[in-house]
N, C-alpha and C. Protein backbone atom coordinates (compact mmCIF):
# COMPACT_ATOMS: atom_id res chain seq x y z
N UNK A 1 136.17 314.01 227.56
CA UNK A 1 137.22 313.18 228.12
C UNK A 1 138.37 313.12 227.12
N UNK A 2 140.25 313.46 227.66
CA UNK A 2 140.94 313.48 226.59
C UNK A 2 140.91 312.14 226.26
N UNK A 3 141.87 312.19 224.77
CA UNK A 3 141.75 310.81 223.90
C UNK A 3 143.24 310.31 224.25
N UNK A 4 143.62 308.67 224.40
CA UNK A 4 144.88 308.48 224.55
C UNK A 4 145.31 308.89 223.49
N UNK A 5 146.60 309.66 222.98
CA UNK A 5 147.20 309.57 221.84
C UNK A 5 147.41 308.12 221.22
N UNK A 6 147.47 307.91 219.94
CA UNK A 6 147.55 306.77 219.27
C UNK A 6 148.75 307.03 218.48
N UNK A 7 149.22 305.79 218.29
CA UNK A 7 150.89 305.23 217.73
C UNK A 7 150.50 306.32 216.68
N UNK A 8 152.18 306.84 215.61
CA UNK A 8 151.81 307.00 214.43
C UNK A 8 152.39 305.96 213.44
N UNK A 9 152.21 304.53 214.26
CA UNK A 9 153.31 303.60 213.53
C UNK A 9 151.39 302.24 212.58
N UNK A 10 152.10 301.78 211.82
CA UNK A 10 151.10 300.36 211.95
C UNK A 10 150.27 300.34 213.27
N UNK A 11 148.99 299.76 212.87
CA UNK A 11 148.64 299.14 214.29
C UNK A 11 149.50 297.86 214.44
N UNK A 12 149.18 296.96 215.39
CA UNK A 12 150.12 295.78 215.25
C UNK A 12 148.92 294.56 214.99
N UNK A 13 149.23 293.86 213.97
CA UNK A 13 148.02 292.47 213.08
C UNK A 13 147.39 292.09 214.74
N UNK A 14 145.94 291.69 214.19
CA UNK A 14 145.25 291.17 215.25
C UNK A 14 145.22 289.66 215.31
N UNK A 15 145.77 289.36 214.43
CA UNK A 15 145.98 287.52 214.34
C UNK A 15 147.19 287.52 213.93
N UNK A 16 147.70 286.21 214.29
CA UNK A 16 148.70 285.42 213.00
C UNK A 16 149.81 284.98 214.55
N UNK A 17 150.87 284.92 214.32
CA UNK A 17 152.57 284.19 215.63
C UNK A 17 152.90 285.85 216.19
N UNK A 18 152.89 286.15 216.96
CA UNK A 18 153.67 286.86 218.18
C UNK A 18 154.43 286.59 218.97
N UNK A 19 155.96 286.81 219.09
CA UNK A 19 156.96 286.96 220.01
C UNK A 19 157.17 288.25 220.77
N UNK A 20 157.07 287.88 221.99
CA UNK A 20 157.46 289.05 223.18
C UNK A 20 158.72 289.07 223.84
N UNK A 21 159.87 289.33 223.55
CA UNK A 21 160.88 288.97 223.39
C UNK A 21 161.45 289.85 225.31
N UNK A 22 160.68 291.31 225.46
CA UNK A 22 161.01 291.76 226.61
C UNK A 22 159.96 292.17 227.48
N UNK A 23 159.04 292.10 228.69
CA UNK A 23 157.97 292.96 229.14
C UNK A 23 158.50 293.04 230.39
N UNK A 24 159.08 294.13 230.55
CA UNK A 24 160.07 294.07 232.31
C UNK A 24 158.81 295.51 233.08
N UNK A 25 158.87 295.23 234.06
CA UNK A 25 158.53 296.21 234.44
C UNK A 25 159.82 296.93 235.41
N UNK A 26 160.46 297.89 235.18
CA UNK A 26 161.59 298.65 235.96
C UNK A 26 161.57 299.97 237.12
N UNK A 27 161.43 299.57 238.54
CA UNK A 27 161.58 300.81 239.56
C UNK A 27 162.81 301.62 239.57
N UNK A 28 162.48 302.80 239.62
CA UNK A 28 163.94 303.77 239.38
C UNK A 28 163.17 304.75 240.65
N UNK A 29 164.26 305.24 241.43
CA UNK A 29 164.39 306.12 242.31
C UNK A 29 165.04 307.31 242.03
N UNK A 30 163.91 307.87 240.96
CA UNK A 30 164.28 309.32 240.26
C UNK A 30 162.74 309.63 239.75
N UNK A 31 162.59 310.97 239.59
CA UNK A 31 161.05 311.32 238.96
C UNK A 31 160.54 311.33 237.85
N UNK A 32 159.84 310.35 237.35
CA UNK A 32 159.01 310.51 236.25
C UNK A 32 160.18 311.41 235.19
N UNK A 33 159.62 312.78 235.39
CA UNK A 33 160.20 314.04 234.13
C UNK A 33 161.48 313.40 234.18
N UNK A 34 162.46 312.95 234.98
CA UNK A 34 164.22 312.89 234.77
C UNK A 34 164.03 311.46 233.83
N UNK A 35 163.27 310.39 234.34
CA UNK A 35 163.32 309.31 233.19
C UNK A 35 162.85 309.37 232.04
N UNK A 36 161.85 310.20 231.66
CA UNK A 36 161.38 310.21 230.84
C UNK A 36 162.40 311.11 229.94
N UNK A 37 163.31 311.91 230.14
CA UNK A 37 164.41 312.90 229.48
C UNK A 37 165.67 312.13 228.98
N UNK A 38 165.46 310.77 230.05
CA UNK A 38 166.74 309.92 229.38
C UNK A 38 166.61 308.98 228.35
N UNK A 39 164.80 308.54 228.88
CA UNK A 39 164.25 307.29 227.58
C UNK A 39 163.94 308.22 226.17
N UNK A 40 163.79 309.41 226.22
CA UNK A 40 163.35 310.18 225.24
C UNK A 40 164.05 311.03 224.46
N UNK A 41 165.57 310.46 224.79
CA UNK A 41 166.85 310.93 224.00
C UNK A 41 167.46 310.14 223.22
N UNK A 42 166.86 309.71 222.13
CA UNK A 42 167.02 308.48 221.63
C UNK A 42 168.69 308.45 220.89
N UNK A 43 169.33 309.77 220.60
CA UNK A 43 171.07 309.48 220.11
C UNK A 43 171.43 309.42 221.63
N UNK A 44 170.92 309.38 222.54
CA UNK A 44 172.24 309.36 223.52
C UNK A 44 171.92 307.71 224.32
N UNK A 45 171.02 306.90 223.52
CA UNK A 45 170.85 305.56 224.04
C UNK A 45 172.66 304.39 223.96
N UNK A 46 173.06 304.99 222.63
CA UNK A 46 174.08 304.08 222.68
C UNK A 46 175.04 304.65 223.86
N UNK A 47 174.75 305.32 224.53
CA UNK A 47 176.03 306.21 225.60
C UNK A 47 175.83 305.55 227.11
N UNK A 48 174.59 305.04 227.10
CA UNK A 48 174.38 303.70 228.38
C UNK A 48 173.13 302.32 228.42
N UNK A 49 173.54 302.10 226.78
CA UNK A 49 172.79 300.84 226.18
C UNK A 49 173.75 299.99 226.14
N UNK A 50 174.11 299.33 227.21
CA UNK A 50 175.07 298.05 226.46
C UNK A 50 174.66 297.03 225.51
N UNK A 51 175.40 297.22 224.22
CA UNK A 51 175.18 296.26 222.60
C UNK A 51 174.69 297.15 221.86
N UNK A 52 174.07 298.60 222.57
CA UNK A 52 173.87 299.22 220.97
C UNK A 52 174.63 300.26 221.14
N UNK A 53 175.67 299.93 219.55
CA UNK A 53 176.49 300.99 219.60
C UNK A 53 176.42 302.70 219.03
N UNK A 54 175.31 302.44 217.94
CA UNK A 54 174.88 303.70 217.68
C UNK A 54 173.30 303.73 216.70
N UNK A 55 173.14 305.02 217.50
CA UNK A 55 171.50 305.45 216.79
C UNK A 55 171.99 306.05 215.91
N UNK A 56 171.72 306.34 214.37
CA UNK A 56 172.24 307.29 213.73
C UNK A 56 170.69 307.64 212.46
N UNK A 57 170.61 309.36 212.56
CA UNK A 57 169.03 309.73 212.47
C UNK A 57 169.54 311.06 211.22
N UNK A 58 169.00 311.58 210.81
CA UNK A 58 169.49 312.90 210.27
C UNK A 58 168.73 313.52 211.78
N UNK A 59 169.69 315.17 211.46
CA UNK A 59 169.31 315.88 212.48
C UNK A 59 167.84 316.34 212.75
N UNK A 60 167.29 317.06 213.86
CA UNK A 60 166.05 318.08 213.54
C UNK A 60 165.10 317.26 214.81
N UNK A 61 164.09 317.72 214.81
CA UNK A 61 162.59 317.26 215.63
C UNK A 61 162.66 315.86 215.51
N UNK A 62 162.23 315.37 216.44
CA UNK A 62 161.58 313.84 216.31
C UNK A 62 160.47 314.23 216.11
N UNK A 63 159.16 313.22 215.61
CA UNK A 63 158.69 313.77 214.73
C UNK A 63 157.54 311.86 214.80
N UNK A 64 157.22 311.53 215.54
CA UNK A 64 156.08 310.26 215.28
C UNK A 64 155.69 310.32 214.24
N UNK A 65 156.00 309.05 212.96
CA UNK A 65 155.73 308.83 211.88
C UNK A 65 156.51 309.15 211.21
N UNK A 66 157.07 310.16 211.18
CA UNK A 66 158.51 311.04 210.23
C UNK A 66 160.02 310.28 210.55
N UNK A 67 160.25 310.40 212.13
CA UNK A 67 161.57 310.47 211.99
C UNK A 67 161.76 309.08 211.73
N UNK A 68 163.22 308.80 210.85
CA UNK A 68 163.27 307.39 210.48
C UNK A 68 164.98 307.43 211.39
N UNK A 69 165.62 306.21 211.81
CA UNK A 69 166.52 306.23 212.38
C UNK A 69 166.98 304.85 211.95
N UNK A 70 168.55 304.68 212.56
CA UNK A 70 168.85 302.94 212.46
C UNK A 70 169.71 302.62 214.14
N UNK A 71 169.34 301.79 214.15
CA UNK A 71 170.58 301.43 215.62
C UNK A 71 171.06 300.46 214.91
N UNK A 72 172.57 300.41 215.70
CA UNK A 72 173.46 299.33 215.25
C UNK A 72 173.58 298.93 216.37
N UNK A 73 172.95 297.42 216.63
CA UNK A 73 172.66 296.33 217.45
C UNK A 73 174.21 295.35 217.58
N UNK A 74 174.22 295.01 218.79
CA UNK A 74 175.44 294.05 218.84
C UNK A 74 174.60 292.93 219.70
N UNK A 75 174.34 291.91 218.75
CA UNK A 75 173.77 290.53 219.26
C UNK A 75 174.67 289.43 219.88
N UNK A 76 175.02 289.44 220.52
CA UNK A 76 176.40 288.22 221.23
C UNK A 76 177.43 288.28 220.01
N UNK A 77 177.47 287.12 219.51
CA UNK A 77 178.53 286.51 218.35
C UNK A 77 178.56 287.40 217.04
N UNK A 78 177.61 287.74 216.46
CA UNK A 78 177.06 287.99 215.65
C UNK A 78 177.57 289.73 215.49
N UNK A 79 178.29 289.90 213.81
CA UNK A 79 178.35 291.50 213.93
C UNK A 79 177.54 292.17 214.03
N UNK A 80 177.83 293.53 214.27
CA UNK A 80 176.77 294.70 214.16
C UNK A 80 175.93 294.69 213.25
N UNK A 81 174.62 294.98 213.89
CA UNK A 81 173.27 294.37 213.08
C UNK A 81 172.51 295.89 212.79
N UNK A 82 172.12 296.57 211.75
CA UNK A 82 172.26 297.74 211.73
C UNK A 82 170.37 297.37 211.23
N UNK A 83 169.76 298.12 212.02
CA UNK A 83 168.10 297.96 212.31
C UNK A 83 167.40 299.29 211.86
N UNK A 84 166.88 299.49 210.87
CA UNK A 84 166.19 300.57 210.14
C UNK A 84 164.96 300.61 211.06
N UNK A 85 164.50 301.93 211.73
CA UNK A 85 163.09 302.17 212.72
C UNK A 85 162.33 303.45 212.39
N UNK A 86 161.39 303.06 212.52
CA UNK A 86 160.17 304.71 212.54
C UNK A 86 159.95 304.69 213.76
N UNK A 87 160.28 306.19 214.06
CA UNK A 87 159.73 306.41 215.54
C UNK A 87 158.08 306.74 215.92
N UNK A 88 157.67 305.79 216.27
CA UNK A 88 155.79 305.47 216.13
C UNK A 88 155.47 306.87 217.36
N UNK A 89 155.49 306.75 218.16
CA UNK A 89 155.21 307.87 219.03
C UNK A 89 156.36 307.90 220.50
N UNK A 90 156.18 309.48 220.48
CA UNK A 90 156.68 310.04 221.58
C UNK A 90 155.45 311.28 222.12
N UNK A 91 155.34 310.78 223.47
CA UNK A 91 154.28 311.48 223.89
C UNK A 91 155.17 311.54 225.81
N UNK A 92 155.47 312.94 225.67
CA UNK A 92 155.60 312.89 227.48
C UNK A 92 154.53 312.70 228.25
N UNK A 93 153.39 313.84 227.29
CA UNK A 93 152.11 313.57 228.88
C UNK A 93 151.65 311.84 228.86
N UNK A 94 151.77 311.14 228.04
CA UNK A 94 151.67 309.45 228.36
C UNK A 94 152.79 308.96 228.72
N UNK A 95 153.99 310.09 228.55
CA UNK A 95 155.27 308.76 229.07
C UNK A 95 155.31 308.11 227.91
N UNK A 96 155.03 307.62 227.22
CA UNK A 96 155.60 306.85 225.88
C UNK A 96 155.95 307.38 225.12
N UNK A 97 157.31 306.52 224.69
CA UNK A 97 158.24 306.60 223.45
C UNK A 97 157.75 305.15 222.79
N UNK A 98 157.92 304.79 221.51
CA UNK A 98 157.76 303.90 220.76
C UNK A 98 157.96 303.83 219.59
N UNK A 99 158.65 302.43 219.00
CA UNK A 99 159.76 302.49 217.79
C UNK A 99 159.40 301.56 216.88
N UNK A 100 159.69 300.78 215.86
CA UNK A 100 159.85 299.80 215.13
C UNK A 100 160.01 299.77 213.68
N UNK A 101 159.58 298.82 213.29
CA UNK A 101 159.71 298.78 211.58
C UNK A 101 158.77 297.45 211.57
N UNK A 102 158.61 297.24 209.86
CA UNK A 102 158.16 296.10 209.22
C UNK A 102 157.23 296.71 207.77
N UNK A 103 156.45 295.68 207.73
CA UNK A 103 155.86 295.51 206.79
C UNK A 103 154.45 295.57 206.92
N UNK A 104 153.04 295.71 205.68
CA UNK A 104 151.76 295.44 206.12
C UNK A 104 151.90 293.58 206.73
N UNK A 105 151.02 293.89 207.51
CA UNK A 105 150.78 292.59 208.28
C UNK A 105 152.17 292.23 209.16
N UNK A 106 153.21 292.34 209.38
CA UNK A 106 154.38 292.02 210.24
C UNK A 106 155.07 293.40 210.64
N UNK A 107 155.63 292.94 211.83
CA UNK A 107 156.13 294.39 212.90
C UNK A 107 156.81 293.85 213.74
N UNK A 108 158.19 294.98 213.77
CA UNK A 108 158.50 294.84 215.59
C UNK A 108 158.08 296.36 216.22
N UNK A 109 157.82 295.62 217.31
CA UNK A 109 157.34 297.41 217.96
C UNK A 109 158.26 297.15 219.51
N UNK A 110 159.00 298.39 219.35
CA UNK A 110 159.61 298.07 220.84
C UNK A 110 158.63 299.56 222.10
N UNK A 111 159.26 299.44 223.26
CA UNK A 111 158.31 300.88 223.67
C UNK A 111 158.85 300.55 224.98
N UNK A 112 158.86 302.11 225.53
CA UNK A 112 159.46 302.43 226.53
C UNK A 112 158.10 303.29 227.28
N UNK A 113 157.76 302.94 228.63
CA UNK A 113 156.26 303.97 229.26
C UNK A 113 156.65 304.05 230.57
N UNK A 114 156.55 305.00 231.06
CA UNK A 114 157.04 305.89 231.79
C UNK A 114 156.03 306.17 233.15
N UNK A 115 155.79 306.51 233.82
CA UNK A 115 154.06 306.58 234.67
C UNK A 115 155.29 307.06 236.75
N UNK A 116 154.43 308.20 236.77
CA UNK A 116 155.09 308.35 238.33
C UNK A 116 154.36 307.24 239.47
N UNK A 117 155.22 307.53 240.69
CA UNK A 117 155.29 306.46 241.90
C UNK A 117 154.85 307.54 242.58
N UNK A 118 153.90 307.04 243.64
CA UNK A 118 153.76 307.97 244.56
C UNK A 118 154.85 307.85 245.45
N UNK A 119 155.73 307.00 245.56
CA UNK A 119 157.24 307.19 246.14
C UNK A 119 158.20 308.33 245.69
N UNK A 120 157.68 308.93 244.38
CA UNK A 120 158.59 310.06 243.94
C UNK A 120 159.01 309.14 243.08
N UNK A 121 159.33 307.95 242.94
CA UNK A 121 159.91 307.77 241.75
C UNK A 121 159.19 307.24 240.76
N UNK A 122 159.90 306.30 239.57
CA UNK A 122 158.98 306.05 238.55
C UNK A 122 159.27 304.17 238.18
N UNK A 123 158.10 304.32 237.52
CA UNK A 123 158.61 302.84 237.31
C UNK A 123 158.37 302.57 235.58
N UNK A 124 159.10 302.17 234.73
CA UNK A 124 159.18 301.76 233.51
C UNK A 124 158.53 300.17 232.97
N UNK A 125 157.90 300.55 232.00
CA UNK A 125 157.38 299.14 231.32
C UNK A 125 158.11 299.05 230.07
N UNK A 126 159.06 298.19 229.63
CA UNK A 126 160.03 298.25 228.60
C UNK A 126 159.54 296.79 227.93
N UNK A 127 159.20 297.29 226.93
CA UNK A 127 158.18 296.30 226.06
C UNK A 127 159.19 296.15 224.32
N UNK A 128 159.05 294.76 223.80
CA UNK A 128 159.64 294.52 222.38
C UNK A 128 158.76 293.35 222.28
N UNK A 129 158.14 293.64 221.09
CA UNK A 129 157.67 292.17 220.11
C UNK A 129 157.63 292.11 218.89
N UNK A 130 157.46 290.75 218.06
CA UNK A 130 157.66 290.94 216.78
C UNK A 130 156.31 290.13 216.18
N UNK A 131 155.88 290.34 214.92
CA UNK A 131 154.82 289.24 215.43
C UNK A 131 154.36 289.08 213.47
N UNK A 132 153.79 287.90 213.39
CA UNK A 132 153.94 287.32 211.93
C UNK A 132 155.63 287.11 211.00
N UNK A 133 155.65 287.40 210.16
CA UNK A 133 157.00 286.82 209.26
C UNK A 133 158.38 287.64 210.07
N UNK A 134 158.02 288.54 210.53
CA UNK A 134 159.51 289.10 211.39
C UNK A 134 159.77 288.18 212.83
N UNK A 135 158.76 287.84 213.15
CA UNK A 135 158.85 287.08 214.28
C UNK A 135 159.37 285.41 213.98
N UNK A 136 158.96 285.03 213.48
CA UNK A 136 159.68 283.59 212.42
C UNK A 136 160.63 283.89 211.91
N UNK A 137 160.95 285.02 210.99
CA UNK A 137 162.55 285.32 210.49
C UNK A 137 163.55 285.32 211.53
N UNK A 138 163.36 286.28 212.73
CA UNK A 138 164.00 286.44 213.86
C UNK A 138 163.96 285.17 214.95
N UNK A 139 163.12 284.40 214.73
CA UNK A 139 163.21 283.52 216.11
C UNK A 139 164.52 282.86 216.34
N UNK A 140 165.04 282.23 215.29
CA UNK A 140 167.02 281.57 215.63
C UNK A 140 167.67 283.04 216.26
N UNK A 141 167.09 284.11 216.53
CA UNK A 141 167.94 285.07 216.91
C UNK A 141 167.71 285.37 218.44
N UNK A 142 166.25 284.85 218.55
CA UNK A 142 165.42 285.26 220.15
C UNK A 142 166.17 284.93 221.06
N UNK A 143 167.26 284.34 221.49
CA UNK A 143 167.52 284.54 222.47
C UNK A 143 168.99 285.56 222.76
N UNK A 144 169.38 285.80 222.14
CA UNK A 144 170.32 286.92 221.80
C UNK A 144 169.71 288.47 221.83
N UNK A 145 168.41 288.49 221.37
CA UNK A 145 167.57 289.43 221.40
C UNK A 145 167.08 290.08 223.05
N UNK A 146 166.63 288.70 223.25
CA UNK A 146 166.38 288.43 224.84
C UNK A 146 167.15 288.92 226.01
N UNK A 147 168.73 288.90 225.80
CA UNK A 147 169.93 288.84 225.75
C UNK A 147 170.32 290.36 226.07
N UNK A 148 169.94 290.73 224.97
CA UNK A 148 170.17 292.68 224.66
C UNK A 148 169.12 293.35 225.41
N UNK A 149 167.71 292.45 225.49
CA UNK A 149 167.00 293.64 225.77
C UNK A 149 167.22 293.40 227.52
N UNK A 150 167.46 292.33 228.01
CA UNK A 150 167.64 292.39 229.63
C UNK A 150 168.98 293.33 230.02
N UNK A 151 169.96 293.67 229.07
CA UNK A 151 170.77 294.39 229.59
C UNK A 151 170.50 295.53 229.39
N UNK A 152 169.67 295.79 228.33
CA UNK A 152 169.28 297.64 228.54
C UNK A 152 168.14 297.64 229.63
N UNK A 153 167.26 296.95 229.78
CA UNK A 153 166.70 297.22 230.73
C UNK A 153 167.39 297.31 232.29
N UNK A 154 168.85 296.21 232.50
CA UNK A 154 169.18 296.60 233.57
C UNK A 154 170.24 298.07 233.91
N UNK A 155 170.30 298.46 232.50
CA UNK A 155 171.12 299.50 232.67
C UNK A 155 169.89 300.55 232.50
N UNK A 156 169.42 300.99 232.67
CA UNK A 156 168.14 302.10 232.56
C UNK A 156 168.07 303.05 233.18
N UNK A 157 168.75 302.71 234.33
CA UNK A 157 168.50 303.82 235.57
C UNK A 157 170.21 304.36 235.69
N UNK A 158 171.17 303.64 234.97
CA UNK A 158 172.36 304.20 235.25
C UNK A 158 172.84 305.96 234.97
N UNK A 159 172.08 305.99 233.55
CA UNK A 159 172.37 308.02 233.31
C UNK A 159 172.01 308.27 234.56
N UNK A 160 170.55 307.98 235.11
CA UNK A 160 170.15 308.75 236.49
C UNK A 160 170.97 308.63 237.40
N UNK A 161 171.81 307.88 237.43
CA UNK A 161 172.43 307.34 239.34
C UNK A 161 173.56 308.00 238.57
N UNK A 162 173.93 308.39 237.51
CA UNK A 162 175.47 308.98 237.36
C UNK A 162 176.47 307.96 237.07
N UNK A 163 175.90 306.47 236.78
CA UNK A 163 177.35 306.06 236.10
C UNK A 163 177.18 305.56 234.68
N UNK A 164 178.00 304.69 234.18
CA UNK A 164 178.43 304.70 232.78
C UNK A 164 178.18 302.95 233.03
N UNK A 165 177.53 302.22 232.37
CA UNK A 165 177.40 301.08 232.57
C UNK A 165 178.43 300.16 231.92
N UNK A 166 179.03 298.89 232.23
CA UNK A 166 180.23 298.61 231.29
C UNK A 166 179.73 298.13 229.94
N UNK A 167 180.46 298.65 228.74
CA UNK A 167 179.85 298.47 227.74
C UNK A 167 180.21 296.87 227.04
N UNK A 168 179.18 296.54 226.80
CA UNK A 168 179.38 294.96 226.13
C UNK A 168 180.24 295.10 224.79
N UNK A 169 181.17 294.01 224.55
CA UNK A 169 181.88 294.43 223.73
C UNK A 169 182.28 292.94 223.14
N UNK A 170 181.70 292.19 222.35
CA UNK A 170 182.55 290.91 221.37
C UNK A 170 183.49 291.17 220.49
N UNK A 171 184.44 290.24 220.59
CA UNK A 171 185.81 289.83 220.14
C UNK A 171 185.68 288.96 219.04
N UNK A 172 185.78 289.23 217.60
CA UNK A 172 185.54 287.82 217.06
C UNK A 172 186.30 288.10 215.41
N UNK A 173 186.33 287.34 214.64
CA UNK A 173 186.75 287.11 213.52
C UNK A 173 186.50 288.95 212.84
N UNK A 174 187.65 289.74 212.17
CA UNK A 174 186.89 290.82 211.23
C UNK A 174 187.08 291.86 212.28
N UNK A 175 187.05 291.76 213.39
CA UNK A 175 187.35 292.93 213.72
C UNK A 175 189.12 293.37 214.11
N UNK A 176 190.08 292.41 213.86
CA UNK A 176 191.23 292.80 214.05
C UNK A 176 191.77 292.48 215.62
N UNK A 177 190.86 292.10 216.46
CA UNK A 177 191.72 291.63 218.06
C UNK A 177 191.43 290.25 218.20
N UNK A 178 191.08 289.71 216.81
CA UNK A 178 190.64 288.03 217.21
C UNK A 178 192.27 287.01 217.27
């Protein structure tokens, strides 16, 4: 019997505070392989992620466990929040992509899973949590977090349908249009 592939990230602590900041489940009326080509392009997320403005990786393979990347996060008020990640696994035949960072004992793990419809289309489970000292560091932030991740999840299906979602954009002190 095959074996599920396993993260190449941390496991995530079996005790201690956990925050689940997103668990959406998302229907898209496109196939499996086309979503899975858009969740699994991780520089072209800032191109219909509204608030994140850029992934920035050195070039080459992704690479579970290897590749290291950063997104620069736009949290409401708050400037660009620039987020250091290991990409834990990418697996098409499971449909999962999966990301995070931390420390022994604390993690955020975000993850994107993929699975066909017998409608032809697919439906997405778009998952983020943080859990021990990142989850307490971050909580004055949770709902801003909350915030970001409901708008990428509602923009998800836009590469597929062909449009450009409007990009979120704050105005504030430092950037010169305040």
């Amino acid at each position: 019997m095959p074996r599920r592939p396993q993260s190449a990230g941390p496991p995530p602590p079996r005790r201690g505070f956990r925050r689940t900041w997103v668990n959406d489940r998302i229907t898209v009326d496109a196939p499996a392989g086309e979503v899975w080509a858009v969740l699994a392009d991780i520089d072209a997320w800032p191109d219909w992620t509204p608030g994140l403005r850029a992934v920035r990786r050195r070039s080459g393979e992704l690479v579970p466990g290897r590749t290291r990347f950063t997104m620069h996060i736009e949290l409401g008020p708050l400037p660009v929040f620039p987020t250091p990640c290991v990409l834990y696994a990418r697996d098409e035949a499971d449909g999962r992509i999966e990301w995070g960072g931390g420390a022994p004992g604390t993690a955020i793990r975000h993850s994107f899973h993929v699975r066909a419809l017998e409608s032809g289309g697919a439906e997405i489970v778009h998952h983020e949590e943080a859990t021990n000292a990142l989850a307490l560091l971050l909580w004055p932030l949770e709902r801003l977090i909350r915030e970001h991740d409901a708008r990428w999840s509602a923009a998800i299906d836009a590469p597929l349908r062909g449009v450009q979602p409007r990009r979120c954009r704050h105005v504030g002190p430092g950037d010169g249009n305040w």
